[in-house]
Protein backbone atom coordinates (compact mmCIF):
# COMPACT_ATOMS: atom_id res chain seq x y z
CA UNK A 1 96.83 101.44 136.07
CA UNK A 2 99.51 101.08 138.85
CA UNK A 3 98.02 101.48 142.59
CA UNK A 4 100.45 101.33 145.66
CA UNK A 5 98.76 101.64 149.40
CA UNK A 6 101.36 102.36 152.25
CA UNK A 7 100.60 102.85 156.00
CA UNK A 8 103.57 103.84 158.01
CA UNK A 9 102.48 104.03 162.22
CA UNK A 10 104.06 106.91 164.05
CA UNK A 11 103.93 107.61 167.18
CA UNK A 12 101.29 108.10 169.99
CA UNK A 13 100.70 111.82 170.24
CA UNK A 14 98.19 113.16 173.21
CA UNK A 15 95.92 115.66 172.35
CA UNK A 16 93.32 115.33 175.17
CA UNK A 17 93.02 115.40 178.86
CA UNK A 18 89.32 114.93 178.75
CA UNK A 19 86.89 112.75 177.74
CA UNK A 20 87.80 111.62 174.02
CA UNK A 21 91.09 109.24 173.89
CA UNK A 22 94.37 110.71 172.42
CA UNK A 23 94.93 110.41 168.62
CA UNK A 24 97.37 107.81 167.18
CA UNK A 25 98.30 108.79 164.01
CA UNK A 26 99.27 106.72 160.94
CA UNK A 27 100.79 108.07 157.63
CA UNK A 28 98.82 107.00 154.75
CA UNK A 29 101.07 107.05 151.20
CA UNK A 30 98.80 106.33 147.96
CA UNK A 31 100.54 106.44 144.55
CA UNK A 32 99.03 105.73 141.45
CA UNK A 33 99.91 105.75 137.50
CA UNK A 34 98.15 105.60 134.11
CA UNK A 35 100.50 105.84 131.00
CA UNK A 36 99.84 106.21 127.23
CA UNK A 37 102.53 104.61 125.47
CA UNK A 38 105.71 105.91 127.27
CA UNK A 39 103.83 108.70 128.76
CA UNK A 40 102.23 109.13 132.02
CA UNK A 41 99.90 110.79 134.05
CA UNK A 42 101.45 110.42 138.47
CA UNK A 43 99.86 111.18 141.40
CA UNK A 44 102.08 110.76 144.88
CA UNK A 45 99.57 111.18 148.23
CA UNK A 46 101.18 111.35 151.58
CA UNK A 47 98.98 112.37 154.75
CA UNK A 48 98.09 111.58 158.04
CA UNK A 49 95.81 109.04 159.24
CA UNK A 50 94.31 109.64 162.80
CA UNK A 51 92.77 106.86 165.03
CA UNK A 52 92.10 106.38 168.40
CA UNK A 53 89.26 109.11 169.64
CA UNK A 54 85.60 110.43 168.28
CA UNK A 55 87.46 113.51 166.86
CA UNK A 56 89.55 111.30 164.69
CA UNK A 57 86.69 110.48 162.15
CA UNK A 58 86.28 114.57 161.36
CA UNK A 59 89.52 115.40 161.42
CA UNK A 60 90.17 112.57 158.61
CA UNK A 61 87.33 113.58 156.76
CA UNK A 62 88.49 117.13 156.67
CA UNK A 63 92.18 116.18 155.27
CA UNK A 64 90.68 113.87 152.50
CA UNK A 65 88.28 117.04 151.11
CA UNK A 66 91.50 119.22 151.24
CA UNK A 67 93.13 116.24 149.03
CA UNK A 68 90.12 116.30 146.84
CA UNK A 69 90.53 119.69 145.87
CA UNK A 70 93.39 119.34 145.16
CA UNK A 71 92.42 116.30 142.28
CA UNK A 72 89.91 118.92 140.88
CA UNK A 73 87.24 116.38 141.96
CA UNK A 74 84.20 117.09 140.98
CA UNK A 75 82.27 115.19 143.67
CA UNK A 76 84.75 115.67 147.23
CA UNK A 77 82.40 113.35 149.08
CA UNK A 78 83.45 110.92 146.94
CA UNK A 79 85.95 108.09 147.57
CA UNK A 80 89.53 109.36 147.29
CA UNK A 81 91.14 105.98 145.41
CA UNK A 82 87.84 106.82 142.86
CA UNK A 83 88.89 110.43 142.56
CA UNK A 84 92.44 109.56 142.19
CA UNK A 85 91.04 107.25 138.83
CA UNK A 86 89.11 110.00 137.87
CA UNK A 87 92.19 112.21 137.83
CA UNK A 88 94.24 109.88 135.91
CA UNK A 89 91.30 109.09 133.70
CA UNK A 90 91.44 112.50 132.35
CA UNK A 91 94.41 112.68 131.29
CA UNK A 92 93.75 109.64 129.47
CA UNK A 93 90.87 111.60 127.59
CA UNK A 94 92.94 114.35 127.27
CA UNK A 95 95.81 112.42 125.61
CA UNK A 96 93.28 110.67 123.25
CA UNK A 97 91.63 114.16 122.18
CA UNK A 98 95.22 116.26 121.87
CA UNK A 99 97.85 112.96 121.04
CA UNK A 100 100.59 115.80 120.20
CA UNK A 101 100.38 117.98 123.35
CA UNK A 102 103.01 117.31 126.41
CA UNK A 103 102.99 114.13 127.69
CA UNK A 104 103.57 114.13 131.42
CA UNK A 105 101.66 114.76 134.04
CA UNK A 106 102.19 114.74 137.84
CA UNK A 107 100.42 115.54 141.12
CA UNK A 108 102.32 115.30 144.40
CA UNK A 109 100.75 116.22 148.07
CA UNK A 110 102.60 115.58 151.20
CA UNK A 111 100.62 116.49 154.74
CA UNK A 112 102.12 116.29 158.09
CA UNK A 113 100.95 117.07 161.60
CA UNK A 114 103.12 119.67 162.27
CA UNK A 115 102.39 121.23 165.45
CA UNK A 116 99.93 119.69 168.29
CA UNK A 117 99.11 120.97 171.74
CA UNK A 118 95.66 120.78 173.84
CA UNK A 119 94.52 123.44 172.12
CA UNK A 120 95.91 123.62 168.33
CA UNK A 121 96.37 121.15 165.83
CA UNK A 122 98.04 122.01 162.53
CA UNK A 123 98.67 119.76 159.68
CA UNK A 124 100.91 121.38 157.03
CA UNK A 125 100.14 120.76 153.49
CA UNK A 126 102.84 120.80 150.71
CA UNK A 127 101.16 120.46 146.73
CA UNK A 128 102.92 120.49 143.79
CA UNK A 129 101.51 119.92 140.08
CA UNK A 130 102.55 119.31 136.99
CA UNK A 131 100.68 119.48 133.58
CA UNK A 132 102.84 121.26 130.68
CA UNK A 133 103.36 124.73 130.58
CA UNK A 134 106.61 126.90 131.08
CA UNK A 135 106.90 125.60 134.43
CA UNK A 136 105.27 123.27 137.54
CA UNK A 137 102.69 124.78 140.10
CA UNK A 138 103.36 124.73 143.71
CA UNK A 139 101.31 125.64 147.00
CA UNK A 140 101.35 125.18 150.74
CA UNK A 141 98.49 125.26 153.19
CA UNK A 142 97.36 124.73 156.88
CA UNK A 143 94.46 122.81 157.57
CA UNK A 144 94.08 123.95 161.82
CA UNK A 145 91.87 121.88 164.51
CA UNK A 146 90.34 121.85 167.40
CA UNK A 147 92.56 118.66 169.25
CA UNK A 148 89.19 117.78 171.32
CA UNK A 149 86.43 118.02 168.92
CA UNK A 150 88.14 117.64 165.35
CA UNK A 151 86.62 120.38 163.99
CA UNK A 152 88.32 123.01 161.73
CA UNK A 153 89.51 126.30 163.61
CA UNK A 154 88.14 129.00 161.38
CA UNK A 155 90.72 132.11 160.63
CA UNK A 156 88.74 134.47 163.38
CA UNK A 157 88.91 131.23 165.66
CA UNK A 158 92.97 131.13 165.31
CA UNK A 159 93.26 134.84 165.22
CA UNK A 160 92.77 136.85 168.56
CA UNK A 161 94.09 140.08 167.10
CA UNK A 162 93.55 140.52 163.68
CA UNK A 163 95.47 144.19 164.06
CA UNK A 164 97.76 143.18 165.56
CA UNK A 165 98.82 140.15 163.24
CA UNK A 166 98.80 142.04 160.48
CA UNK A 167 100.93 144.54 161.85
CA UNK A 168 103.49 142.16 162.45
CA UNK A 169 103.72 140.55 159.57
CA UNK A 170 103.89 143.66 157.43
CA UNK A 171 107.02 144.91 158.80
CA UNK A 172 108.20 141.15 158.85
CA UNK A 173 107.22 141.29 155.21
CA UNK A 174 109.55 144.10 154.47
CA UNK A 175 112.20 142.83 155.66
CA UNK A 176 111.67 139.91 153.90
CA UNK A 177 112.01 141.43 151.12
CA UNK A 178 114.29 144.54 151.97
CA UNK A 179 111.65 147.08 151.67
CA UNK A 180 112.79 150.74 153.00
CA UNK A 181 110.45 151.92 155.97
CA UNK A 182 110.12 155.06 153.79
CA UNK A 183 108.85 153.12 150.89
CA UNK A 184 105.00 152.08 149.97
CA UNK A 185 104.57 148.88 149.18
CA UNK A 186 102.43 149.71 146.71
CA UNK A 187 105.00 152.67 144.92
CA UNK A 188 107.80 149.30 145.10
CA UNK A 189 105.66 147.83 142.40
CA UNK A 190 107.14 144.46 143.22
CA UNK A 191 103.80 143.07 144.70
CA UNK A 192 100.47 142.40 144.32
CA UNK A 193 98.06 144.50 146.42
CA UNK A 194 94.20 145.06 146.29
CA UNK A 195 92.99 148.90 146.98
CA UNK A 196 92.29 147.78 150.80
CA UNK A 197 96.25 147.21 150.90
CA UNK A 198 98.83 144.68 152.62
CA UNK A 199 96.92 141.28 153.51
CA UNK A 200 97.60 137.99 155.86
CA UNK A 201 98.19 135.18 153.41
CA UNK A 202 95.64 131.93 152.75
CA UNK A 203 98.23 129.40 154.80
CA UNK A 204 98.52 129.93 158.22
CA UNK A 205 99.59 127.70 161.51
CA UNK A 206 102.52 126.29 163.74
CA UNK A 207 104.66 124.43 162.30
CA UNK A 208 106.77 122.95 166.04
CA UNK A 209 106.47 125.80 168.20
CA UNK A 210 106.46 128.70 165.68
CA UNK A 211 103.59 130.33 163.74
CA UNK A 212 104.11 130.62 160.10
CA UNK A 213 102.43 133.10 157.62
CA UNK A 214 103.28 131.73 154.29
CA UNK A 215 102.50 133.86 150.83
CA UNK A 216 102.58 131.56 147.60
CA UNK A 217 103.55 132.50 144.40
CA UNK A 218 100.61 134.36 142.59
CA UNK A 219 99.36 135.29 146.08
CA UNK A 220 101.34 138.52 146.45
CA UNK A 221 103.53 138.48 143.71
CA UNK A 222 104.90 136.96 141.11
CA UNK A 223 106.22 133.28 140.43
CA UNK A 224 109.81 134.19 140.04
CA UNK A 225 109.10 135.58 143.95
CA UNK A 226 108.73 132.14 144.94
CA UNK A 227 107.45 132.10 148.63
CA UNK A 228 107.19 134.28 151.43
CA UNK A 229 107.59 132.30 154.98
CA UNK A 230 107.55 134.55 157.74
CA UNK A 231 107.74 132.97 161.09
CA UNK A 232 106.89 133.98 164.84
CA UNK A 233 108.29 132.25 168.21
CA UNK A 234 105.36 131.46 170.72
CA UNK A 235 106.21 134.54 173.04
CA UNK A 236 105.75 137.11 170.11
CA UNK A 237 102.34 135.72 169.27
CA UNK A 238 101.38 135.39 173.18
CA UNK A 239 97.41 136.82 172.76
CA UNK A 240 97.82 137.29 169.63
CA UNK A 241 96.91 133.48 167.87
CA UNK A 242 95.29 130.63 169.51
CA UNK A 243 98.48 128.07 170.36
């Protein structure tokens, strides 16, 4: 098996006036291989690495679970190198078990931190995977913190108006996708709505300055949708989110 460990250090970034010390942040790259004959099984893990205040520790602890579910680990307290193995190993067994089924097999993540302010941290996650099939799996996701504890800001944390959110981003959402204000969503037949009706979307945060409300394939329609990103300047979500 192939391992590769990268840090990259990026810049000093302030996220406290008080008593814990501002986060420096590192990017952490971790790539790894297993092959069976000329096939092989890749994973490709890029994410932040913060340092520098008592927050750090959680908010690192919090980004390697999210990468842990993403490696279907079993056990997400347990090392990440070990669960990368683990992933890898599998498709080892797998291989062994089924020597005529597809071959490859990849896993890339890429995090970021892409917004930070006193209040609001966001760190953007980008996942794509790779196992056979008539095509590759993608998703994207925000992982939001509190800057001065490190702890996770819940959905009802970031949202101050539920209502209000949701109104926006259903009549963004049609004109995302060119919906007539006379039409239902649900008559269109293009999406995928539970009885209760339009919904806000799994990934939400700020990515810079703006908030982002990004649907997935699968998550309101289908793949050959691809994604939804619908995005709000600070002054139209004034009240409305926590920035």
């Amino acid at each position: 098996m192939k391992y590769v460990l990268y840090f990259f250090a990026l810049a000093l970034l302030s996220c406290s006036k008080g008593k814990n010390q501002a986060i420096m942040w590192d990017t952490r790259q971790l790539e790894a291989e297993n092959c069976v004959g000329k096939e092989c099984a890749k994973v490709s893990l890029s994410y932040p690495i913060a340092a520098g205040g008592a927050q750090s520790a959680v908010i690192n602890a919090t980004i390697e679970t999210q990468l842990q579910r993403y490696l279907d680990s079993e056990d997400i307290s347990a090392d990440l190198e070990k669960s990368v193995e683990n992933f890898l190993q599998n498709y080892i067994d797998f291989k062994e078990e089924f020597p005529d089924a597809y071959g490859e097999c990849s896993l890339e993540v890429e995090a970021r931190v892409s917004h930070q302010s006193d209040s609001l941290l966001s760190v953007y996650f980008e996942h794509y995977v790779f196992t056979g099939g008539a095509h590759p799996n993608s998703s994207v996701y925000f992982l939001n913190f509190d800057p001065q504890s490190g702890e996770v800001i819940e959905r009802d944390q970031l949202i101050l108006n539920q209502e209000e959110l949701l109104s926006m981003a259903k009549d963004s959402f049609r004109a995302f996708h060119q919906i007539p204000p006379d039409q239902d969503l649900k008559e269109s037949g293009q999406f995928f709505l539970p009885e209760t009706g339009f919904f806000l979307p799994q990934a939400i945060g700020f990515r810079e300055d703006s908030l982002y409300l990004i649907y997935i394939p699968y998550e309101i329609g289908p793949y050959v949708m691809g994604y939804t990103e619908l995005s709000f300047a600070p002054e139209q979500v004034r009240g409305i989110v926590r920035k």
